[in-house]
Protein backbone atom coordinates (compact mmCIF):
# COMPACT_ATOMS: atom_id res chain seq x y z
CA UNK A 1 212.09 11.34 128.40
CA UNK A 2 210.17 10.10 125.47
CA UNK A 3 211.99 6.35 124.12
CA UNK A 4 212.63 5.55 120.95
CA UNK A 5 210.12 4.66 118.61
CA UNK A 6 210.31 0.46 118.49
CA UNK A 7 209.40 -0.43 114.64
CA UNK A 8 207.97 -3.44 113.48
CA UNK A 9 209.56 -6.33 110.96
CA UNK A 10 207.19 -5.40 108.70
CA UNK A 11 207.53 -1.69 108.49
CA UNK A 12 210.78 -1.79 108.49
CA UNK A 13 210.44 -4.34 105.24
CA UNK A 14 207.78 -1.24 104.07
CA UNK A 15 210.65 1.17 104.55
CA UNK A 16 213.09 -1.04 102.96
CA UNK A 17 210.85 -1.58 99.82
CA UNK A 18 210.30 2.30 99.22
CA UNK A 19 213.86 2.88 99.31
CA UNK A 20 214.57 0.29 97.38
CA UNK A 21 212.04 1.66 94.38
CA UNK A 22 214.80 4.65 94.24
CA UNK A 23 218.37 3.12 94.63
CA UNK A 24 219.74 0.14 93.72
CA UNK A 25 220.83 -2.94 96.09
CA UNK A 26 224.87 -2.46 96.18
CA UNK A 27 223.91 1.31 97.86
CA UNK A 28 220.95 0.53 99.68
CA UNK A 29 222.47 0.00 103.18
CA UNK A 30 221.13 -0.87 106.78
CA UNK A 31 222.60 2.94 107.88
CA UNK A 32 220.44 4.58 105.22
CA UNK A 33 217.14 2.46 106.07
CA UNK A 34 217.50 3.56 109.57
CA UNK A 35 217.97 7.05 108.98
CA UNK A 36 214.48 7.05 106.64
CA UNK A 37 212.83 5.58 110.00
CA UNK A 38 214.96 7.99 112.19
CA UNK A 39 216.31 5.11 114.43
CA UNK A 40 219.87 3.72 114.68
CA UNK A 41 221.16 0.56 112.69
CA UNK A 42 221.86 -1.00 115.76
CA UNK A 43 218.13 -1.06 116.86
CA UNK A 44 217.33 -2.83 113.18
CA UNK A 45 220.35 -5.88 113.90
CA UNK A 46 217.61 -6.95 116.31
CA UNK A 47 215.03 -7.69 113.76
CA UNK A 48 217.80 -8.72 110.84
CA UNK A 49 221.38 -10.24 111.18
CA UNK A 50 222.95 -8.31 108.45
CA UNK A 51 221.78 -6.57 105.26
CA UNK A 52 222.07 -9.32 103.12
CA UNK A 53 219.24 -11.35 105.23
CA UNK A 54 216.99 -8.06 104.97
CA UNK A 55 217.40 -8.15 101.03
CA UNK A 56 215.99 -11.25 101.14
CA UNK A 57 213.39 -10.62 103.38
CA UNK A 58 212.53 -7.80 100.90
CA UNK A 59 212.38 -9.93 97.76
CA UNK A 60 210.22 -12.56 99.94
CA UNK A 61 207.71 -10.43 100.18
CA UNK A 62 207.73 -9.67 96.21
CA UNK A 63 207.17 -13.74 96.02
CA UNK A 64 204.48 -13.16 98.38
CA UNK A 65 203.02 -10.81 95.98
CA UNK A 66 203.27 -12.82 92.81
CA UNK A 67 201.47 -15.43 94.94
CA UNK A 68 198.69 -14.04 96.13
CA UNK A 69 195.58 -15.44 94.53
CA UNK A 70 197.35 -17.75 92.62
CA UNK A 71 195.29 -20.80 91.90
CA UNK A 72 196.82 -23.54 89.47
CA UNK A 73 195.11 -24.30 86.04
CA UNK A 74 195.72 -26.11 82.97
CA UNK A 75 198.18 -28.56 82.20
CA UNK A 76 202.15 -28.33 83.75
CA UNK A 77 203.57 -26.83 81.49
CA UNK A 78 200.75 -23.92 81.62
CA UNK A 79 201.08 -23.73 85.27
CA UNK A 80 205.12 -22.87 84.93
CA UNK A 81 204.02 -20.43 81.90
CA UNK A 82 201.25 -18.52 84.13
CA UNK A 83 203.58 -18.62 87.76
CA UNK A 84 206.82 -17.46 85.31
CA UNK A 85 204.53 -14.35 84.04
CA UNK A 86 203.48 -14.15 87.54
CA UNK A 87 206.88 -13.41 89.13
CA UNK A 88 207.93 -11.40 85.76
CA UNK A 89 205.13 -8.94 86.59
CA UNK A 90 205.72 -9.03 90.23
CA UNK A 91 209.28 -7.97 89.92
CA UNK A 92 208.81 -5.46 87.38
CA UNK A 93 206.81 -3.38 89.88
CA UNK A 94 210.20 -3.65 91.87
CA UNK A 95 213.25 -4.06 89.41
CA UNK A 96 215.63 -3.57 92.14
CA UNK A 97 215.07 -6.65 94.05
CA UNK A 98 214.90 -8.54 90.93
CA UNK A 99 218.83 -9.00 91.19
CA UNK A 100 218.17 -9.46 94.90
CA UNK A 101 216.30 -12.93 94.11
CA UNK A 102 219.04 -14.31 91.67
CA UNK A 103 222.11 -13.41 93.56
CA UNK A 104 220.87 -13.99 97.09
CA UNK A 105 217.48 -16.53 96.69
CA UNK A 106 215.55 -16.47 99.84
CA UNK A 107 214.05 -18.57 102.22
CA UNK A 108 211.04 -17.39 103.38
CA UNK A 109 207.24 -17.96 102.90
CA UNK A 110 206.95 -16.85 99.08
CA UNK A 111 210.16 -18.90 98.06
CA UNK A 112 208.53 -22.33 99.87
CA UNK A 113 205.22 -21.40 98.19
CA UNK A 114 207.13 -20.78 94.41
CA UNK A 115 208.92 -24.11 95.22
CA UNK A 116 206.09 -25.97 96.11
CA UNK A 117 204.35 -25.09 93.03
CA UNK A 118 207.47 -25.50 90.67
CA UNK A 119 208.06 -28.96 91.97
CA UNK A 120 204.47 -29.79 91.51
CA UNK A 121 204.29 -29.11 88.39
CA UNK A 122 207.40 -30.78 86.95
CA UNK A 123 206.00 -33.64 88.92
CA UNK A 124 202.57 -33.39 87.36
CA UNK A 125 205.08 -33.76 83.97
CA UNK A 126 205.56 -37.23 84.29
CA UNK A 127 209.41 -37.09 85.10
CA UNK A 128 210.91 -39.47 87.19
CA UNK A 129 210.83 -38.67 90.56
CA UNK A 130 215.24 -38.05 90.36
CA UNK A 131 214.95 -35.70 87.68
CA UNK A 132 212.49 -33.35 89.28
CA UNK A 133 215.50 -31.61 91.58
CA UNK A 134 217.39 -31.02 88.31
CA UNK A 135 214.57 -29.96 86.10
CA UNK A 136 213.59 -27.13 88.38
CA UNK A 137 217.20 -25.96 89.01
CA UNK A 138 217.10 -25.46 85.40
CA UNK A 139 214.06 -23.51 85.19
CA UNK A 140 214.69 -21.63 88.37
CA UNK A 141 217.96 -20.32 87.11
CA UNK A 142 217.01 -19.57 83.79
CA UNK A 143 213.70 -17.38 85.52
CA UNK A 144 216.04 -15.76 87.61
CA UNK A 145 218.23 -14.60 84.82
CA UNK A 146 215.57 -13.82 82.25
CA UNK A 147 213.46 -11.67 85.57
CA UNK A 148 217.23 -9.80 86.83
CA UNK A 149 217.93 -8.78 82.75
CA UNK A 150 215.01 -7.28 81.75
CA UNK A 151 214.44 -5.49 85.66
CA UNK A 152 217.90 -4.40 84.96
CA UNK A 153 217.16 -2.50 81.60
CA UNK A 154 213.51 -1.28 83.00
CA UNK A 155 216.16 0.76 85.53
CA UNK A 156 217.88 2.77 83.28
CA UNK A 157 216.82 6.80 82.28
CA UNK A 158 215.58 7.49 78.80
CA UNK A 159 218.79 9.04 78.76
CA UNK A 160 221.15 6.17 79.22
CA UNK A 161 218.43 4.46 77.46
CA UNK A 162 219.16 6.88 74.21
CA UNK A 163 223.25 6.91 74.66
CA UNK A 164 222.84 2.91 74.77
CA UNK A 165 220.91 2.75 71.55
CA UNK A 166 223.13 4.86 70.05
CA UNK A 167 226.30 2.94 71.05
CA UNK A 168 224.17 0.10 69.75
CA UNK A 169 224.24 2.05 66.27
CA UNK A 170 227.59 2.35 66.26
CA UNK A 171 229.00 -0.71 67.29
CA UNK A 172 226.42 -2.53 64.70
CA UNK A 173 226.32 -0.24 61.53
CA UNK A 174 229.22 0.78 61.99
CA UNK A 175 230.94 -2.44 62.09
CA UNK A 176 233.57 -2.77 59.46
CA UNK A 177 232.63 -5.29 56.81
CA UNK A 178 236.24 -6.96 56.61
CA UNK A 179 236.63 -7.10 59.69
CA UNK A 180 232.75 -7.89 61.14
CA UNK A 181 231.49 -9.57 57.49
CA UNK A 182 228.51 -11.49 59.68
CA UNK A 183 228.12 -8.83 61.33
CA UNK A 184 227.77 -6.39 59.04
CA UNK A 185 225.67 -8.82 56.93
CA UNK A 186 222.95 -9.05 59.93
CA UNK A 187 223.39 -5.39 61.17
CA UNK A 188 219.84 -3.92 59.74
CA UNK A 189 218.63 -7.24 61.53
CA UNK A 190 219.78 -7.43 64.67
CA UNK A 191 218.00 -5.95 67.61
CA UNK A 192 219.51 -4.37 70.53
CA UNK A 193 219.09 -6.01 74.05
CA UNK A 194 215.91 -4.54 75.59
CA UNK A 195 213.72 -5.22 72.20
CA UNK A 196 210.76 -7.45 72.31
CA UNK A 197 211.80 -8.47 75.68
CA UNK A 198 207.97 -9.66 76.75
CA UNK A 199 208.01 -12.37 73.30
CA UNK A 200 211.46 -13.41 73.98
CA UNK A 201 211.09 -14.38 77.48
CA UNK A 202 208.07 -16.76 76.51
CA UNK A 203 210.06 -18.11 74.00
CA UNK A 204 212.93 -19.09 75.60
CA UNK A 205 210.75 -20.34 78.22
CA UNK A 206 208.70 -22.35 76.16
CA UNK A 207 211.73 -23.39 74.62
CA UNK A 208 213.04 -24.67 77.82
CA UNK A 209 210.02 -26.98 78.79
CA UNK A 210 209.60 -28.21 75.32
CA UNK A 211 213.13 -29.44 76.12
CA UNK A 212 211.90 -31.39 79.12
CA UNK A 213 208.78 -32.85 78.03
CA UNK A 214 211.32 -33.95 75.53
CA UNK A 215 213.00 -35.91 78.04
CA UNK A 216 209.79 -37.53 79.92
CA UNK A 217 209.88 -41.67 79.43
């Protein structure tokens, strides 16, 4: 009789990643990602504790990605700009893990290798040596957030994308003046959530290190 078919860490992580392009992470599930390689879960606990620590072993390798070829340039504030559009790319080719990163970080290769070059740079900024730490929480969480939003609108079908916009509509022109009088003042103004996502995330971001070359003695 003919064993089972042993799989590798990293075609499992293949596997994982392909599913993952299709469903998002709350129903992705260890069962399902050993039915696609036609094993049993219990044969994948050997290469991963749980699902949770294969999620992140997923998103690594989307770090990984982002850092391949990567070669610093210009000054530190440019090097956050270009490794920020780097991992903004890098997880819109895989939205789905996007949340991954900022609810579960990971510890693997591609996280040391973002670190490294995070903490570099801030360092390269001329802040004290005890306000590096804090500085790159800062930018690491607001990264996180800005990558997870605008992965989680790329997600949606044009035709929650079309009932959204016109909820959108309704709430905003629709608002009651009396009620809503700002409001209703801004409401040919005001853009809905997933517009001009690309300018706003450099803008924010620049906004944020302006802030902490602010702050450099």
């Amino acid at each position: 009789m003919t064993g089972r078919r042993r799989w590798s860490t990293e075609e499992i992580l293949d596997t994982a990643a392909e599913l993952l392009r299709t469903t998002d992470a709350e129903s992705f599930s260890v069962r399902k990602l050993a039915a696609a390689l036609g094993t049993d879960s219990s044969s994948l606990y050997r290469h991963f504790r749980n699902k949770t620590e294969l999620l992140r072993a997923v998103a690594d390798r989307v770090l990984l990605a982002a850092m391949d070829g990567y070669r610093p340039e210009g000054d530190w504030k440019q090097r956050i700009t270009a490794l920020a559009l780097r991992l903004r790319e890098a997880f819109g080719e895989q939205p789905q893990l996007a949340t991954v990163w900022g609810r579960y970080a990971s510890g693997g290769t591609g996280s040391r290798l973002v670190m490294e070059e995070l903490l570099q740079a801030l360092r390269a900024s001329g802040l004290p040596d005890e306000e590096v730490p804090v500085r790159y929480h800062r930018v690491v969480i607001l990264l996180a957030a800005l990558i997870a939003s605008e992965a989680g609108i790329s997600t949606i079908s044009p035709t929650e994308y079309e009932q959204g916009m016109e909820q959108f509509r309704v709430a905003v022109l629709g608002a009651d003046p009396e009620r809503f009088p700002t409001l209703a003042h801004f409401a040919r103004d005001v853009r809905p959530l997933g517009a001009d996502r690309s300018a706003a995330f450099e803008e924010i971001l620049a906004a944020q290190l302006a802030h902490i070359e602010a702050s450099i003695p």
